[in-house]
PDB file of N, CA and C in Angstrom:
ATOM      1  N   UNK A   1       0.834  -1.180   0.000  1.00  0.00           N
ATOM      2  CA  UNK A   1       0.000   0.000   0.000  1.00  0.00           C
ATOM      3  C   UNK A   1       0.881   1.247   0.000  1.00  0.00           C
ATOM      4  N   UNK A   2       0.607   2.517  -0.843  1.00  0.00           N
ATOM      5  CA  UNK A   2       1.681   3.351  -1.037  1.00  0.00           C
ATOM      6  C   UNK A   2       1.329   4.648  -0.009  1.00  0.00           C
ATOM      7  N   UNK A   3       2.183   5.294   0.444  1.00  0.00           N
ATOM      8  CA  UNK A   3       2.051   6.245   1.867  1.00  0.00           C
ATOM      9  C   UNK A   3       1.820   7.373   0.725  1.00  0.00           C
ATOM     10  N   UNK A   4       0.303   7.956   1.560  1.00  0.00           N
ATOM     11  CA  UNK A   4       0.114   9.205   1.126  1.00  0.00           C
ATOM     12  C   UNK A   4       1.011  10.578   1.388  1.00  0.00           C
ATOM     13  N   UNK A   5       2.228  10.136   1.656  1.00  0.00           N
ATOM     14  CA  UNK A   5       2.765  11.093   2.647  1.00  0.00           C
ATOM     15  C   UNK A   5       3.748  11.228   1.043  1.00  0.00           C
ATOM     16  N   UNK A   6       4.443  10.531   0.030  1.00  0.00           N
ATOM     17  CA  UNK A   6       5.021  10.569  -0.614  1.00  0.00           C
ATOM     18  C   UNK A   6       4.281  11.302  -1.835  1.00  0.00           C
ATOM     19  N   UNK A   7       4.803  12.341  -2.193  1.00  0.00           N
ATOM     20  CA  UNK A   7       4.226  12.844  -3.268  1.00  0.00           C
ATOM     21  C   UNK A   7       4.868  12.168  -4.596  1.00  0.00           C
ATOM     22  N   UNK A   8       4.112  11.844  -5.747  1.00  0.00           N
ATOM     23  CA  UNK A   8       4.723  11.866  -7.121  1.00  0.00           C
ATOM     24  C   UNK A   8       5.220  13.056  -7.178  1.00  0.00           C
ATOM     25  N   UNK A   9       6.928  12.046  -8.029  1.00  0.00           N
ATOM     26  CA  UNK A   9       7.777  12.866  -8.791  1.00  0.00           C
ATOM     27  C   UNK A   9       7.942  12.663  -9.774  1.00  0.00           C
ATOM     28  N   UNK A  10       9.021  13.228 -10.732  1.00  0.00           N
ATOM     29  CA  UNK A  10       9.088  12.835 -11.829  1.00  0.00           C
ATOM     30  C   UNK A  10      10.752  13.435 -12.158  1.00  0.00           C
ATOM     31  N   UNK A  11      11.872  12.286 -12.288  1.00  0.00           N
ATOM     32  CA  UNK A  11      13.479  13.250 -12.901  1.00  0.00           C
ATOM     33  C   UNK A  11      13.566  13.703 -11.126  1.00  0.00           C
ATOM     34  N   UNK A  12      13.063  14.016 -10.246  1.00  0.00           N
ATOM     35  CA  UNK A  12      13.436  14.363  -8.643  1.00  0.00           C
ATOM     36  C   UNK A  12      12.603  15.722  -8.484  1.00  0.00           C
ATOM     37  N   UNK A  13      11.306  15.816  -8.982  1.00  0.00           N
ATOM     38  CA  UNK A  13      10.802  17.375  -8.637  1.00  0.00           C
ATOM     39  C   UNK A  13       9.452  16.807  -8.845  1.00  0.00           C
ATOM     40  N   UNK A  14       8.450  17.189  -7.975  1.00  0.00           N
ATOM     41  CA  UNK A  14       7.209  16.715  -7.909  1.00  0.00           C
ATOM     42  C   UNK A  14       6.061  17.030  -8.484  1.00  0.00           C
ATOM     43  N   UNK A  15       5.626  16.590  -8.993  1.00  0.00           N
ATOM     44  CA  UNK A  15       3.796  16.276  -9.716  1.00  0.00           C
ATOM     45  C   UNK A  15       2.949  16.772  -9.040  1.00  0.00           C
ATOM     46  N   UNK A  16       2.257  17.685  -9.098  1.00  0.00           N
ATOM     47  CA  UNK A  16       0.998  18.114  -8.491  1.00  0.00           C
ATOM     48  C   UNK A  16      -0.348  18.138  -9.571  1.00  0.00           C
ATOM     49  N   UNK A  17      -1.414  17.583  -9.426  1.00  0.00           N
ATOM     50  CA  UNK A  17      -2.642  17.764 -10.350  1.00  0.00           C
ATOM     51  C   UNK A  17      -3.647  18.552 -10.323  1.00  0.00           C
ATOM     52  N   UNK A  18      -4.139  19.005 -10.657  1.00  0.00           N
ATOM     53  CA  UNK A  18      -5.541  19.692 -10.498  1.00  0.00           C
ATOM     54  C   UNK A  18      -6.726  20.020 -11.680  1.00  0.00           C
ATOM     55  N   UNK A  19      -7.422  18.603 -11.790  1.00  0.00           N
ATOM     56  CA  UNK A  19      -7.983  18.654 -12.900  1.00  0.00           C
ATOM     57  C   UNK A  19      -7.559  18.118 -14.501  1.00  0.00           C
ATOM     58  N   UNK A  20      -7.633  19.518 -15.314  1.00  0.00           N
ATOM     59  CA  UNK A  20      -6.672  19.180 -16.478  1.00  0.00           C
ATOM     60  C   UNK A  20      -5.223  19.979 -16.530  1.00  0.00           C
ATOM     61  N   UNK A  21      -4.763  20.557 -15.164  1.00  0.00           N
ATOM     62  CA  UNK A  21      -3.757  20.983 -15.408  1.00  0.00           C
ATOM     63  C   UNK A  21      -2.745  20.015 -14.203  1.00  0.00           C
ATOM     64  N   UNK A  22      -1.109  20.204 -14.759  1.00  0.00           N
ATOM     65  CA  UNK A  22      -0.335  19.272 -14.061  1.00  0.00           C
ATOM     66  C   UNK A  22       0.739  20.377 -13.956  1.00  0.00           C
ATOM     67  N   UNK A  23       0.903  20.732 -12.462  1.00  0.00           N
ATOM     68  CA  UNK A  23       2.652  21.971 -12.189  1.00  0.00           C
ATOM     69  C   UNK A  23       3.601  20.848 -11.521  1.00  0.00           C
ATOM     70  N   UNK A  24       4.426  20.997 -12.631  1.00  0.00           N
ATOM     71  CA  UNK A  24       5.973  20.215 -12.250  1.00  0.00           C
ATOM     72  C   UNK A  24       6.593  21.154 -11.864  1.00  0.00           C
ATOM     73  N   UNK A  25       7.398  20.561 -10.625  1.00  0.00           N
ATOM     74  CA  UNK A  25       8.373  21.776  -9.669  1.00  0.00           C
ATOM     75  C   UNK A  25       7.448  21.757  -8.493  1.00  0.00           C
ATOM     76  N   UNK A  26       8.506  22.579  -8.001  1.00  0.00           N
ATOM     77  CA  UNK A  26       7.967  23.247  -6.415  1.00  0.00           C
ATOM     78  C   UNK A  26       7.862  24.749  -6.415  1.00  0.00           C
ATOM     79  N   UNK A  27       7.189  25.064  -5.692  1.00  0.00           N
ATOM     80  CA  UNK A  27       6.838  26.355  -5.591  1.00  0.00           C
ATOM     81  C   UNK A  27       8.213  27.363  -4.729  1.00  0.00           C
ATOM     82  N   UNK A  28       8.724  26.726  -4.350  1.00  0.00           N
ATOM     83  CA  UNK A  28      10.130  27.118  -3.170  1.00  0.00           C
ATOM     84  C   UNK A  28      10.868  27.722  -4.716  1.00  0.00           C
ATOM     85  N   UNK A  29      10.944  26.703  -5.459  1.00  0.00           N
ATOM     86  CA  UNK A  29      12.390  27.459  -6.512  1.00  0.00           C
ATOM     87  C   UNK A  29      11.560  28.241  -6.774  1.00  0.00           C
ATOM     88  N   UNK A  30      12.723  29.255  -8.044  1.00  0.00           N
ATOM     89  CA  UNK A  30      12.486  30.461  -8.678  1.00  0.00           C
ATOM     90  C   UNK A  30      10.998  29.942  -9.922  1.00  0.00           C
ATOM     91  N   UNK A  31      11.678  28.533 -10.591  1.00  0.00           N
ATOM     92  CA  UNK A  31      11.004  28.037 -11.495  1.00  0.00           C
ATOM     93  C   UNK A  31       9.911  27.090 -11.363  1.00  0.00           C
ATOM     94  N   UNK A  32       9.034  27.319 -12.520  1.00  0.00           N
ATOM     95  CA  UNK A  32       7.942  25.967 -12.268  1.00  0.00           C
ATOM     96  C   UNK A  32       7.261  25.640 -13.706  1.00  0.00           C
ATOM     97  N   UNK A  33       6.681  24.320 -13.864  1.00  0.00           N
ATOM     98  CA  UNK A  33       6.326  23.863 -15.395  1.00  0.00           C
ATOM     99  C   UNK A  33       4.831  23.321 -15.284  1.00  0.00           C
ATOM    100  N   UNK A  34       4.246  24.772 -15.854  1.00  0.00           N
ATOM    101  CA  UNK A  34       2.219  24.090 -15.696  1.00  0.00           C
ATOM    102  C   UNK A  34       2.066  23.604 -17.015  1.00  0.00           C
ATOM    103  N   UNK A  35       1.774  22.413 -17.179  1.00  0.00           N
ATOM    104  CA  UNK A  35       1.217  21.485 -17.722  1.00  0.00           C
ATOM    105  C   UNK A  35      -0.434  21.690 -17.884  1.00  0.00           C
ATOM    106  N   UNK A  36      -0.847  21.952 -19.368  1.00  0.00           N
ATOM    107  CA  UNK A  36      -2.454  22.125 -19.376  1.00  0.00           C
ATOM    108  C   UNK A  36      -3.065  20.926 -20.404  1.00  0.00           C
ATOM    109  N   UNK A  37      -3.556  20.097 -20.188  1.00  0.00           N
ATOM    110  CA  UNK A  37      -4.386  18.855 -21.285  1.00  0.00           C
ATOM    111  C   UNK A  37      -5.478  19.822 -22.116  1.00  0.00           C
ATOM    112  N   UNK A  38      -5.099  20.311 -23.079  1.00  0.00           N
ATOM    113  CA  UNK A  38      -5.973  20.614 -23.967  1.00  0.00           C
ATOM    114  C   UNK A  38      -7.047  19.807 -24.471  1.00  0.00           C
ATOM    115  N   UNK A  39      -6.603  18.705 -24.522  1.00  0.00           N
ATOM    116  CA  UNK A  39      -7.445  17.471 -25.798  1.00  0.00           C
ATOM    117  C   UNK A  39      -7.203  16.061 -25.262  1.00  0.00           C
ATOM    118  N   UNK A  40      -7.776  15.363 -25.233  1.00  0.00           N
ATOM    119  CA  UNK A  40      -7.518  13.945 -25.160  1.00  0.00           C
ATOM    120  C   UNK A  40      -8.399  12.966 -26.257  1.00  0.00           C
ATOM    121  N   UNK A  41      -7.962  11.762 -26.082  1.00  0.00           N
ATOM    122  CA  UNK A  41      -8.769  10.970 -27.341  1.00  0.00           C
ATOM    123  C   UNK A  41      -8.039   9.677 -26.606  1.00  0.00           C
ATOM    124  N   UNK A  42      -9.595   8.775 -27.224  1.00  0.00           N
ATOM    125  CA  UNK A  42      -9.663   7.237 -26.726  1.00  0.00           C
ATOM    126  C   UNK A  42      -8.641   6.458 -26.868  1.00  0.00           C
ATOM    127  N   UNK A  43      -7.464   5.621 -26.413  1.00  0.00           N
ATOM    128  CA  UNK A  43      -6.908   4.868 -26.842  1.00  0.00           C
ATOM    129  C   UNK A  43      -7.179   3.204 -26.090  1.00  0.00           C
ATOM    130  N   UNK A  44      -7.773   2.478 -26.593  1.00  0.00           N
ATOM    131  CA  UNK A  44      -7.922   1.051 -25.821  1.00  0.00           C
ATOM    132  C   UNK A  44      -8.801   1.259 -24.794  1.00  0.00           C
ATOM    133  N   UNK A  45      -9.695   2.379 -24.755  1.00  0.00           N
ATOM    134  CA  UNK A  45     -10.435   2.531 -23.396  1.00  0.00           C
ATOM    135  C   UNK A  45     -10.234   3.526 -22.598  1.00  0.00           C
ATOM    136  N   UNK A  46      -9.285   3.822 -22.458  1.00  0.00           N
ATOM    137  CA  UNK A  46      -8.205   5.059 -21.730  1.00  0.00           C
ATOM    138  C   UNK A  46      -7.816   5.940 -22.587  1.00  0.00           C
ATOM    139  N   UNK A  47      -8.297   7.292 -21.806  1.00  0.00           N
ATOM    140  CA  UNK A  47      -8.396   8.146 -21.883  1.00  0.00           C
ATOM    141  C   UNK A  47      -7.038   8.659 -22.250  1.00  0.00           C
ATOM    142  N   UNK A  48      -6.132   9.651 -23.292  1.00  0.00           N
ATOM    143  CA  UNK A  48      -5.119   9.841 -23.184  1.00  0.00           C
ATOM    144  C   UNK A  48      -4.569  11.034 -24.171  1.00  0.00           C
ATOM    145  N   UNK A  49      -4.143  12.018 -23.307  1.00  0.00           N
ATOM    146  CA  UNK A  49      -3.760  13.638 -23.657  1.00  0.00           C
ATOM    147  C   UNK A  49      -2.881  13.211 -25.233  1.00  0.00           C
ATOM    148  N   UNK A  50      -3.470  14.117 -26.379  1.00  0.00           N
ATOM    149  CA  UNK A  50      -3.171  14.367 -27.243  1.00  0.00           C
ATOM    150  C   UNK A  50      -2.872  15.630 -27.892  1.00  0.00           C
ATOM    151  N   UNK A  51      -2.877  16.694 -26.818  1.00  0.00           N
ATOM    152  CA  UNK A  51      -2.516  18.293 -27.120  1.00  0.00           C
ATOM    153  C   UNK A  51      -2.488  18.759 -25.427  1.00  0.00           C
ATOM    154  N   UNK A  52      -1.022  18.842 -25.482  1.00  0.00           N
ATOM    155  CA  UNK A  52      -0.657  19.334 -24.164  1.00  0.00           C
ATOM    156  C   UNK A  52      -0.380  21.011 -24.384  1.00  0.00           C
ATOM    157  N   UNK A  53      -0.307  21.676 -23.762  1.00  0.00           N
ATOM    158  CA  UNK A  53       0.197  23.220 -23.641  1.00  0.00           C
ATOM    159  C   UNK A  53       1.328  23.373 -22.762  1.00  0.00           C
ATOM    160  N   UNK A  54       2.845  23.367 -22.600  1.00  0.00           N
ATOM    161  CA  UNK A  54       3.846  23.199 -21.911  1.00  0.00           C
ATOM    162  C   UNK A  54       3.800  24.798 -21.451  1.00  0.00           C
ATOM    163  N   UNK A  55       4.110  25.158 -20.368  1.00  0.00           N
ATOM    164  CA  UNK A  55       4.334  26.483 -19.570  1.00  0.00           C
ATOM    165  C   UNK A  55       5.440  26.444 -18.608  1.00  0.00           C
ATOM    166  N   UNK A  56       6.825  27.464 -18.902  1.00  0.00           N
ATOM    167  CA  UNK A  56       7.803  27.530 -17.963  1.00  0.00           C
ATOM    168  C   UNK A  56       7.136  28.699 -17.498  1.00  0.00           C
ATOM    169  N   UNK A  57       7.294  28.890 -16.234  1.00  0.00           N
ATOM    170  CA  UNK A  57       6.641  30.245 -15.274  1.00  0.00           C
ATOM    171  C   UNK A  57       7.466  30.415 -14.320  1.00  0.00           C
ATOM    172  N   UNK A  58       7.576  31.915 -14.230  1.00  0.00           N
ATOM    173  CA  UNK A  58       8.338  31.758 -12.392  1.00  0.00           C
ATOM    174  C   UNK A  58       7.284  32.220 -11.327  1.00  0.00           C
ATOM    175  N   UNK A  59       7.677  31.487 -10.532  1.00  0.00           N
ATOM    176  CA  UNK A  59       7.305  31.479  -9.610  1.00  0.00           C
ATOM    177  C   UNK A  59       6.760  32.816  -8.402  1.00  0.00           C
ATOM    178  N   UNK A  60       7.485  33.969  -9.159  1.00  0.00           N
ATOM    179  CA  UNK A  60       6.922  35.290  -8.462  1.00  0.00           C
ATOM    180  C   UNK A  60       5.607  35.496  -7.936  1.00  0.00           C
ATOM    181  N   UNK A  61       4.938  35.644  -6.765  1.00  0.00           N
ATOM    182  CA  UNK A  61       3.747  35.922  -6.391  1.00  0.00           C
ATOM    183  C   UNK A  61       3.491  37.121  -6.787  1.00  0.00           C
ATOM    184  N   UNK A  62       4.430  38.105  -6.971  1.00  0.00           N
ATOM    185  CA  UNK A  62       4.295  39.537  -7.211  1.00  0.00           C
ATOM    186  C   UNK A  62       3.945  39.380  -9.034  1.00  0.00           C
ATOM    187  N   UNK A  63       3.885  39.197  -9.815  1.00  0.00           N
ATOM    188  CA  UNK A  63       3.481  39.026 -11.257  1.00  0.00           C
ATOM    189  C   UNK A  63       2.589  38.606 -11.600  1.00  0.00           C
ATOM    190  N   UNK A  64       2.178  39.370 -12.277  1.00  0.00           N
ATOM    191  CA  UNK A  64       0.547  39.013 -13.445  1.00  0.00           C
ATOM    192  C   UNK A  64       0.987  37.500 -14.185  1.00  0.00           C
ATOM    193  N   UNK A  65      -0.021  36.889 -13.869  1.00  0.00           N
ATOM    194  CA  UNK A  65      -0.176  35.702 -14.269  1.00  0.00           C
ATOM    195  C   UNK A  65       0.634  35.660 -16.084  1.00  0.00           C
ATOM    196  N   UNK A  66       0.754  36.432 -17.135  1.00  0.00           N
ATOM    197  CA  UNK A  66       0.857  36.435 -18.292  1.00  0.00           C
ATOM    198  C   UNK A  66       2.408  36.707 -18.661  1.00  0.00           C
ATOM    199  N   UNK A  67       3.073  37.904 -17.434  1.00  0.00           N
ATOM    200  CA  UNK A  67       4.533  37.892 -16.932  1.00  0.00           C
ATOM    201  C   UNK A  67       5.370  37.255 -16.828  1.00  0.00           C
ATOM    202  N   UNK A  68       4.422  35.838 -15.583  1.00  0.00           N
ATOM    203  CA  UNK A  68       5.242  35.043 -14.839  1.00  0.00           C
ATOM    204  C   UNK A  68       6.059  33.665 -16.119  1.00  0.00           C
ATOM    205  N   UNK A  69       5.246  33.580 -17.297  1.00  0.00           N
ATOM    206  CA  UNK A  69       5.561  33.075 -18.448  1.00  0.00           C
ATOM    207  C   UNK A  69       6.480  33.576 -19.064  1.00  0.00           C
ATOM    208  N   UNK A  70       8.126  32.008 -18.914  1.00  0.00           N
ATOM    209  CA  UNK A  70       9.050  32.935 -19.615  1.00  0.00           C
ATOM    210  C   UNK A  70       9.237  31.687 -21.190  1.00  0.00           C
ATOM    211  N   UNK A  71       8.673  30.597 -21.056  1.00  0.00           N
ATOM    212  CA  UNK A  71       8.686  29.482 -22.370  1.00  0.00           C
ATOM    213  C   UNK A  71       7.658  29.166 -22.473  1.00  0.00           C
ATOM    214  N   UNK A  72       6.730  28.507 -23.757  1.00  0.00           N
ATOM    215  CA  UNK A  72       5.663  27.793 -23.933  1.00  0.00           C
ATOM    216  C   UNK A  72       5.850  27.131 -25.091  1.00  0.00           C
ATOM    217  N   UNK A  73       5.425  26.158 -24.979  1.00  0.00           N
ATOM    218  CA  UNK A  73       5.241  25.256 -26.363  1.00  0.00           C
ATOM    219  C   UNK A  73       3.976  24.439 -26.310  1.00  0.00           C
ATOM    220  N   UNK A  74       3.618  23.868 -27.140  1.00  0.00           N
ATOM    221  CA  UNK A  74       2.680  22.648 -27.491  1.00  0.00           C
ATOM    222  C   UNK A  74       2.962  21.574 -27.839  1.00  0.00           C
ATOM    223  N   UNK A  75       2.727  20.520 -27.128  1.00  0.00           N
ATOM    224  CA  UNK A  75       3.099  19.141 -28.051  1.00  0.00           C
ATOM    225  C   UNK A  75       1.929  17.593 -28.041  1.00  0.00           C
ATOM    226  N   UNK A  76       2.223  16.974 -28.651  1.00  0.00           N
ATOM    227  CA  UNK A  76       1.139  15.791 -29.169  1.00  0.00           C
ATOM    228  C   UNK A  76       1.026  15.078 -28.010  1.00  0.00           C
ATOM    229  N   UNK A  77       1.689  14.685 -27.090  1.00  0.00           N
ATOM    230  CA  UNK A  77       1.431  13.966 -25.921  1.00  0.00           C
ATOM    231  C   UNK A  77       1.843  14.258 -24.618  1.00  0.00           C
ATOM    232  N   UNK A  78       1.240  13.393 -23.864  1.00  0.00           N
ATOM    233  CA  UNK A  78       1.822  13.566 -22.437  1.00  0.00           C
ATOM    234  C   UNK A  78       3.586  13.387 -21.988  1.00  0.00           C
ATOM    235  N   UNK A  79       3.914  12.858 -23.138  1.00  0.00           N
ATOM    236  CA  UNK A  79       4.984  12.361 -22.837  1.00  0.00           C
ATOM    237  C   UNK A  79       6.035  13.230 -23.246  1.00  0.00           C
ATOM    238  N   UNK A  80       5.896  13.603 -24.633  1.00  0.00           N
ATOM    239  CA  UNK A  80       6.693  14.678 -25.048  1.00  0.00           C
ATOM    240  C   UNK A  80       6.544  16.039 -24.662  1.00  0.00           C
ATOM    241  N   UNK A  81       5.354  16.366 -23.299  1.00  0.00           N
ATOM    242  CA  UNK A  81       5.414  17.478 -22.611  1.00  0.00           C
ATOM    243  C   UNK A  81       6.109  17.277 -21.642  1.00  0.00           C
ATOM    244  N   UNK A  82       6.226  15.948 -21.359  1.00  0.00           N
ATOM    245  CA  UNK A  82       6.831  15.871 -19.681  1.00  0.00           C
ATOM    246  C   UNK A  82       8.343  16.032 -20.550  1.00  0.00           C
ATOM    247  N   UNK A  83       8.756  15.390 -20.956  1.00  0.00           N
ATOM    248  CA  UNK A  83      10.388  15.383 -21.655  1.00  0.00           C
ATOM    249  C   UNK A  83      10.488  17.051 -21.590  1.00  0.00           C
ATOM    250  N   UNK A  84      10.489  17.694 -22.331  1.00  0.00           N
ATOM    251  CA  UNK A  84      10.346  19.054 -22.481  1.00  0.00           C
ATOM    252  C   UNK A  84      10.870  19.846 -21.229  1.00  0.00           C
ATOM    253  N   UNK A  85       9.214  19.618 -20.590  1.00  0.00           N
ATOM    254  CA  UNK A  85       9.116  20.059 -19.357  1.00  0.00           C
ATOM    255  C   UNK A  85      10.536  19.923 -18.294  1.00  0.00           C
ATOM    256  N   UNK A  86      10.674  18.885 -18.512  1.00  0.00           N
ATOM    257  CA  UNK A  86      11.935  18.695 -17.495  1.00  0.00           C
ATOM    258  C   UNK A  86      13.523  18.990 -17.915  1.00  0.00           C
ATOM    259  N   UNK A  87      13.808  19.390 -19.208  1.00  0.00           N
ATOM    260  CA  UNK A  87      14.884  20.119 -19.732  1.00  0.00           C
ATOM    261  C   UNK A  87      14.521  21.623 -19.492  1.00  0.00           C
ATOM    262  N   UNK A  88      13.681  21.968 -19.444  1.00  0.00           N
ATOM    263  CA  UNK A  88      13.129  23.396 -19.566  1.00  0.00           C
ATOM    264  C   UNK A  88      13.501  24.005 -17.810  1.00  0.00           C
ATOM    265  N   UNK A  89      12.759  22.961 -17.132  1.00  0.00           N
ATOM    266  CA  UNK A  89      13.041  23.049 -15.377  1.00  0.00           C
ATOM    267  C   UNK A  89      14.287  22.931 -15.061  1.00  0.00           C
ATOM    268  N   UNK A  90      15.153  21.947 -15.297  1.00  0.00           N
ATOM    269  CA  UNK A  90      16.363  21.317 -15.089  1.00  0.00           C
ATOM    270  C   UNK A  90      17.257  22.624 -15.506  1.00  0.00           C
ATOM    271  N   UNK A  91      17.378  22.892 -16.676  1.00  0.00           N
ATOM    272  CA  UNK A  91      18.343  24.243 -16.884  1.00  0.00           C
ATOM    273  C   UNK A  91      17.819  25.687 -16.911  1.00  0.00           C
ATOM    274  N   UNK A  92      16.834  26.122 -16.567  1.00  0.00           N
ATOM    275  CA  UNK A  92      16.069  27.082 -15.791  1.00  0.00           C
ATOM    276  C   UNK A  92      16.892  27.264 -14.497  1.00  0.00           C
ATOM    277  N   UNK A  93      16.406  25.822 -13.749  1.00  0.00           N
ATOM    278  CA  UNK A  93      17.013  26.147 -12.101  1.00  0.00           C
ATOM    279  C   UNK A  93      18.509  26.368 -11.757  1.00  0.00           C
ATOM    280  N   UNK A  94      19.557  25.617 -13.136  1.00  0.00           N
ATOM    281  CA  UNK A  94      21.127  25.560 -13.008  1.00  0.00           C
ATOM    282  C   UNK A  94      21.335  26.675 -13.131  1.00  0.00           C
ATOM    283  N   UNK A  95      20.629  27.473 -13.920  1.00  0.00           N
ATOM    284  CA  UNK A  95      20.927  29.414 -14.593  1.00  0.00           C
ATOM    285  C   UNK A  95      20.854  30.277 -13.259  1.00  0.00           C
ATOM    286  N   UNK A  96      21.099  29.621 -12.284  1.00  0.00           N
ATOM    287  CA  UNK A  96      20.544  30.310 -10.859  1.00  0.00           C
ATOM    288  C   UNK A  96      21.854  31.523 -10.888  1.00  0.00           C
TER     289      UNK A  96
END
């Protein structure tokens, strides 16, 4: 049985959900990667994102939501957003 106490991660930086959107990172760094499911379509029964919206953002509380956006892209799956996503985070946070 898995402890609710462990959050999903993903590469060592954690998964949070809400709905159709997914923020990789933590809110502590400068950086963070919102993940939006635009689209999905049937595969075998299951349900599965076929137009993701990739978002690098920082993390500033002080910034207009449209600001805090410093990369965006689009891509065909869940998978090739998460890839993305985590080069985008990964050398974002080294640029410290």
């Amino acid at each position: 049985m898995a402890s609710e106490n462990i959050p999903l991660s993903y590469k060592g930086h954690p998964l949070r959900r809400k709905d159709n959107l997914i923020y990789y990172g933590t809110m502590a760094e400068k950086y963070i990667v919102m993940l939006r499911i635009l689209s999905t379509k049937k595969v075998d029964g299951l349900e599965m994102a076929d137009k993701v919206d990739v978002q690098l953002q920082l993390t500033d509380p002080d910034l207009k939501s449209r600001d805090r956006v410093v990369k965006k892209s689009e891509k065909d799956s869940l998978y090739a957003a998460m890839d993305v996503a985590s080069v985008w985070l990964e050398r974002a946070l080294s640029s410290k």
